[in-house]
Protein backbone atom coordinates (compact mmCIF):
# COMPACT_ATOMS: atom_id res chain seq x y z
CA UNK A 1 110.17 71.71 110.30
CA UNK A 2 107.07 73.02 108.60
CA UNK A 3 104.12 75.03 109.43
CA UNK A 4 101.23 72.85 111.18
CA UNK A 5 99.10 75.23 111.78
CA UNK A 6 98.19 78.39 109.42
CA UNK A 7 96.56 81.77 110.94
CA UNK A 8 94.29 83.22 109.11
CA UNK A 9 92.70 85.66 111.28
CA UNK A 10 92.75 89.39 111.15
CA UNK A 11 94.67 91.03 114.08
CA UNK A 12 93.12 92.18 117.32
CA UNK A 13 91.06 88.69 117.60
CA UNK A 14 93.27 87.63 120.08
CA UNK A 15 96.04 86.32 117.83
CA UNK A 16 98.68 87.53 120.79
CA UNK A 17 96.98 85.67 123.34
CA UNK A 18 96.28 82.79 120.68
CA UNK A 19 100.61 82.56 119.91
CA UNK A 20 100.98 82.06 123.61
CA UNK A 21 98.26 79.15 123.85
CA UNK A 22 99.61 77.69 120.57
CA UNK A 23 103.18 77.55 121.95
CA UNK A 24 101.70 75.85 125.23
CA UNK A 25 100.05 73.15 123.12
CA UNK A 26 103.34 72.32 121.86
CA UNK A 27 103.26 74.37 118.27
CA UNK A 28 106.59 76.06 119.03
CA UNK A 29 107.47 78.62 117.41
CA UNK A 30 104.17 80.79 116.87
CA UNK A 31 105.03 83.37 114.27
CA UNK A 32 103.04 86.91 115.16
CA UNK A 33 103.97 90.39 113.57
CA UNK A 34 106.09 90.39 117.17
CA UNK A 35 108.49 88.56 115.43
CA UNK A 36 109.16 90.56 112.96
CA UNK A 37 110.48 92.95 115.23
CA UNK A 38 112.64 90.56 116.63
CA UNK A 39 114.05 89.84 113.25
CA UNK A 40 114.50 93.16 111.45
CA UNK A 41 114.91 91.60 108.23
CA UNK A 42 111.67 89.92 107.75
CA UNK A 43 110.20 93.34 107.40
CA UNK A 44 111.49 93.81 103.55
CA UNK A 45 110.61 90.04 103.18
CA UNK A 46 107.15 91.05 104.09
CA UNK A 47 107.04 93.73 102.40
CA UNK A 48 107.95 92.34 99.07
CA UNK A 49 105.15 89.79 99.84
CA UNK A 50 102.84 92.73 99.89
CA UNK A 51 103.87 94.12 96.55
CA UNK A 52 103.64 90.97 94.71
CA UNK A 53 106.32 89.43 94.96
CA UNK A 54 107.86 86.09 95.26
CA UNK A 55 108.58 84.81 98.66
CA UNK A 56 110.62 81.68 100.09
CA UNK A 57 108.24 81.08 102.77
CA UNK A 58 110.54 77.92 103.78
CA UNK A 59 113.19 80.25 104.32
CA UNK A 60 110.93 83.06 106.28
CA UNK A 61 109.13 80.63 108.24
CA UNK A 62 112.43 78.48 109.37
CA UNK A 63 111.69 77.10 112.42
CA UNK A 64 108.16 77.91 113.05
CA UNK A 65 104.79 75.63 113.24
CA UNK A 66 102.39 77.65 113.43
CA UNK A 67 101.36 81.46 112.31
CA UNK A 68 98.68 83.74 113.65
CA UNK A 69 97.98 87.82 113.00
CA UNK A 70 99.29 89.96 110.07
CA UNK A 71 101.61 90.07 108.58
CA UNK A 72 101.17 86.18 107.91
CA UNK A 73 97.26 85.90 107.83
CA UNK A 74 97.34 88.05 104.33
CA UNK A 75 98.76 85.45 102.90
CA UNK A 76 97.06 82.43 104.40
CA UNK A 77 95.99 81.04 101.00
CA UNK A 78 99.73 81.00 99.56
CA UNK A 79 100.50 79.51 103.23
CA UNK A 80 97.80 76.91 102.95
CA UNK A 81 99.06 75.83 99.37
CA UNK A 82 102.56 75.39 100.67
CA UNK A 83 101.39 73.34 103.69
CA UNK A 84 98.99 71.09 102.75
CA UNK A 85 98.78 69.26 106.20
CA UNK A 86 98.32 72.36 107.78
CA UNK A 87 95.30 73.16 109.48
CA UNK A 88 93.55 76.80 109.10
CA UNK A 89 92.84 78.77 112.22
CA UNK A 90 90.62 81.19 111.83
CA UNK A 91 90.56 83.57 114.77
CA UNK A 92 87.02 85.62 115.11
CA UNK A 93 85.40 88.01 116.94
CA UNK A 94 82.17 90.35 116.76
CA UNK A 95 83.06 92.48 114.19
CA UNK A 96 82.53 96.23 116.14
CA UNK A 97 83.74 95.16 118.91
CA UNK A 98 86.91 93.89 116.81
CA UNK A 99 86.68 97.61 114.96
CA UNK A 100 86.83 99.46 117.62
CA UNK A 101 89.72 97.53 119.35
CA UNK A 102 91.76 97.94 116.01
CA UNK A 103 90.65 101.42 115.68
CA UNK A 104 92.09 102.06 119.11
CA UNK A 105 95.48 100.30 118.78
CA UNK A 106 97.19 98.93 115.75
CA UNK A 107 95.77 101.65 113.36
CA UNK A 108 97.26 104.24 116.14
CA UNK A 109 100.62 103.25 116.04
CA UNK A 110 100.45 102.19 112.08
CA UNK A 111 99.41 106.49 111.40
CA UNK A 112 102.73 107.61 113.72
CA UNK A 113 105.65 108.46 112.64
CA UNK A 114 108.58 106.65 113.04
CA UNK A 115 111.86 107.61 114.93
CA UNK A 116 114.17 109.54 112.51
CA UNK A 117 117.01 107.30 114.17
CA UNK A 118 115.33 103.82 113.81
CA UNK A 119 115.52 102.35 110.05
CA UNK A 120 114.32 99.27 111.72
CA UNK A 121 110.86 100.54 113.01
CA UNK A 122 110.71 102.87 109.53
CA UNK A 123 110.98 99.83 107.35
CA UNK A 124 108.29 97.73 109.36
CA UNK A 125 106.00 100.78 109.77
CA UNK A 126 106.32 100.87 106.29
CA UNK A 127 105.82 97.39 105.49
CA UNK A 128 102.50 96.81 108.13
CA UNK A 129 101.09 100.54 106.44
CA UNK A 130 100.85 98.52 102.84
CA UNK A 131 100.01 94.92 104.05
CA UNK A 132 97.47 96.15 106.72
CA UNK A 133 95.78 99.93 105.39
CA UNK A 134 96.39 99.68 101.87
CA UNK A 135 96.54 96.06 100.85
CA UNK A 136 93.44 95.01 102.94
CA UNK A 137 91.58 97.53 103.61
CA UNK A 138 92.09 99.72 100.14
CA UNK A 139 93.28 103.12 102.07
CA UNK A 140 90.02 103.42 103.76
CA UNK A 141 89.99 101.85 107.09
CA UNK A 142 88.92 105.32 108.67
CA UNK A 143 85.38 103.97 106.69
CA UNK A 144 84.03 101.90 109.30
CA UNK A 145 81.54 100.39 107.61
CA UNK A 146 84.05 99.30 105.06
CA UNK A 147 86.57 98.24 107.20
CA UNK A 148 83.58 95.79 108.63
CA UNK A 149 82.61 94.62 105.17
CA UNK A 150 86.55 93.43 104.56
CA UNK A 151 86.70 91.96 108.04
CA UNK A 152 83.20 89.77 107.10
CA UNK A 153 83.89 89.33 103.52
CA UNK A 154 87.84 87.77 104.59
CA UNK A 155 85.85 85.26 107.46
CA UNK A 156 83.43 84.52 104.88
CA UNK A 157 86.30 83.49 102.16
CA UNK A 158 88.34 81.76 104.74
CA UNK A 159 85.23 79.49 105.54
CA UNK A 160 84.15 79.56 102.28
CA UNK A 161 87.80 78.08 100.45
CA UNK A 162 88.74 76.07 103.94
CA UNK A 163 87.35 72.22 103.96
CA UNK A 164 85.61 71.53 107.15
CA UNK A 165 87.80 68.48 107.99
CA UNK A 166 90.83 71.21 108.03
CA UNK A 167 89.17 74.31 109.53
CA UNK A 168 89.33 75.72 113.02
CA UNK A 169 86.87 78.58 113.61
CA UNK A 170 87.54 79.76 117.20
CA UNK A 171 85.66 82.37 118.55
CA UNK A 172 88.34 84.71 121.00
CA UNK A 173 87.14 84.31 124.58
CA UNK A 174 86.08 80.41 124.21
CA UNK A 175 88.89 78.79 126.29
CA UNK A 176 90.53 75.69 125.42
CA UNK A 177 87.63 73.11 124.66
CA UNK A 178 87.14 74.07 120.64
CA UNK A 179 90.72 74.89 120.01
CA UNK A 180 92.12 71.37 121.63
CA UNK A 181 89.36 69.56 119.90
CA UNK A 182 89.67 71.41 116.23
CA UNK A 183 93.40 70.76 116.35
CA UNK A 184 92.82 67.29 118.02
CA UNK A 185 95.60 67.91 121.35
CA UNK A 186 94.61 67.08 125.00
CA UNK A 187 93.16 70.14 127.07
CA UNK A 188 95.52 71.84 129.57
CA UNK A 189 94.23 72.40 133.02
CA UNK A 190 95.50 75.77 133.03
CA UNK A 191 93.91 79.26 132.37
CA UNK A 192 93.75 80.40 128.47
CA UNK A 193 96.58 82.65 127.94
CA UNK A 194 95.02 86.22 128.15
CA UNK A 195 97.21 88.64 126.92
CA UNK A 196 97.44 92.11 124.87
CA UNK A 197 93.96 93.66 125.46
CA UNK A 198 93.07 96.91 123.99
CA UNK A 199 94.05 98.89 127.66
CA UNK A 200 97.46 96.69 127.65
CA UNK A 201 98.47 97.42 124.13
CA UNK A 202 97.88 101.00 124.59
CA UNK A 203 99.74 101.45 127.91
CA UNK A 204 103.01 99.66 126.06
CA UNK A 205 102.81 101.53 122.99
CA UNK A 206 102.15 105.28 125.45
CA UNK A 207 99.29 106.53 124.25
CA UNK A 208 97.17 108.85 125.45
């Protein structure tokens, strides 16, 4: 099995909600940084992705067709080089409304500390701090007006580097019409998943 389908938008455009619909459409599994807690030792794969250096993605991606959010969207390029029948879906949304939902949730938990007792959560806090703050946004995601500019300048490469005939743009909150028809499957005649908004992330993760 091989990746069908390669995610490369940002987190917090709906890439939760986005896994669910893709593994309703029949793209089973959907990888999300979910997994990787459910798989402790992707994190130092991961990781070592972020630092440079070489990854089996065949091996990491065993038994997956599709990928959406970080940690995978950073490297959607390497992805989309591996897979070349893969389509690229590029998961948007308005870009303050998409700062302020990451400003409120992943970059939260990312800045706590991890339990003292948990090498698990220490390792993947660890790995998602230099993918996601450093990597991408440079240390300076607090800048909000530079955390925009990487969000617009990443869309703008992805649609830039992508060929039309293998792009999906979809815009979160359009339903099932433009995904179906970008990755050419029948339409379901039930609701778009809807899942992990900024109020549901926040009451799992506790905070105040």
């Amino acid at each position: 099995m091989t990746l069908d389908i390669v995610g490369a938008g940002f987190g917090r455009t709906g890439t939760l909600s986005m896994q669910a619909a893709l593994e309703q459409l029949g793209f089973e599994r959907c990888y999300h940084m979910m997994e990787v807690s459910k798989t402790p030792s992707h994190a130092e794969q991961w990781h070592r992705a972020a630092k440079g250096e070489a990854v089996d993605w065949d091996a990491l991606l065993a038994g997956y067709r599709a990928t959406v959010d970080w940690p995978a969207c950073s490297f959607w390029r390497e992805l989309a080089a591996r897979y070349p029948h893969a389509k690229v879906l590029l998961t948007v949304r308005p870009a303050e409304r998409w700062y302020r939902s990451m400003a409120s949730t992943i970059y939260i938990s990312m800045n706590r500390p991890p339990p003292a007792d948990d090498p698990a959560t220490q390792v993947r806090r660890a790995m998602a701090r230099e993918l996601i703050l450093e990597r991408t946004f440079g240390g300076r995601f607090e800048d909000e007006a530079h955390a925009i500019s990487v969000y617009e300048a990443h869309i703008a490469e992805v649609r830039r580097e992508v060929p039309a005939e293998r792009l999906v743009v979809y815009e979160t909150g359009s339903g099932w019409e433009p995904l179906c028809a970008g990755l050419g499957v029948p339409v379901p005649d039930t609701p778009f998943p809807h899942v992990n908004t900024t109020a549901e992330f926040r009451a799992k993760y506790e905070f105040d």
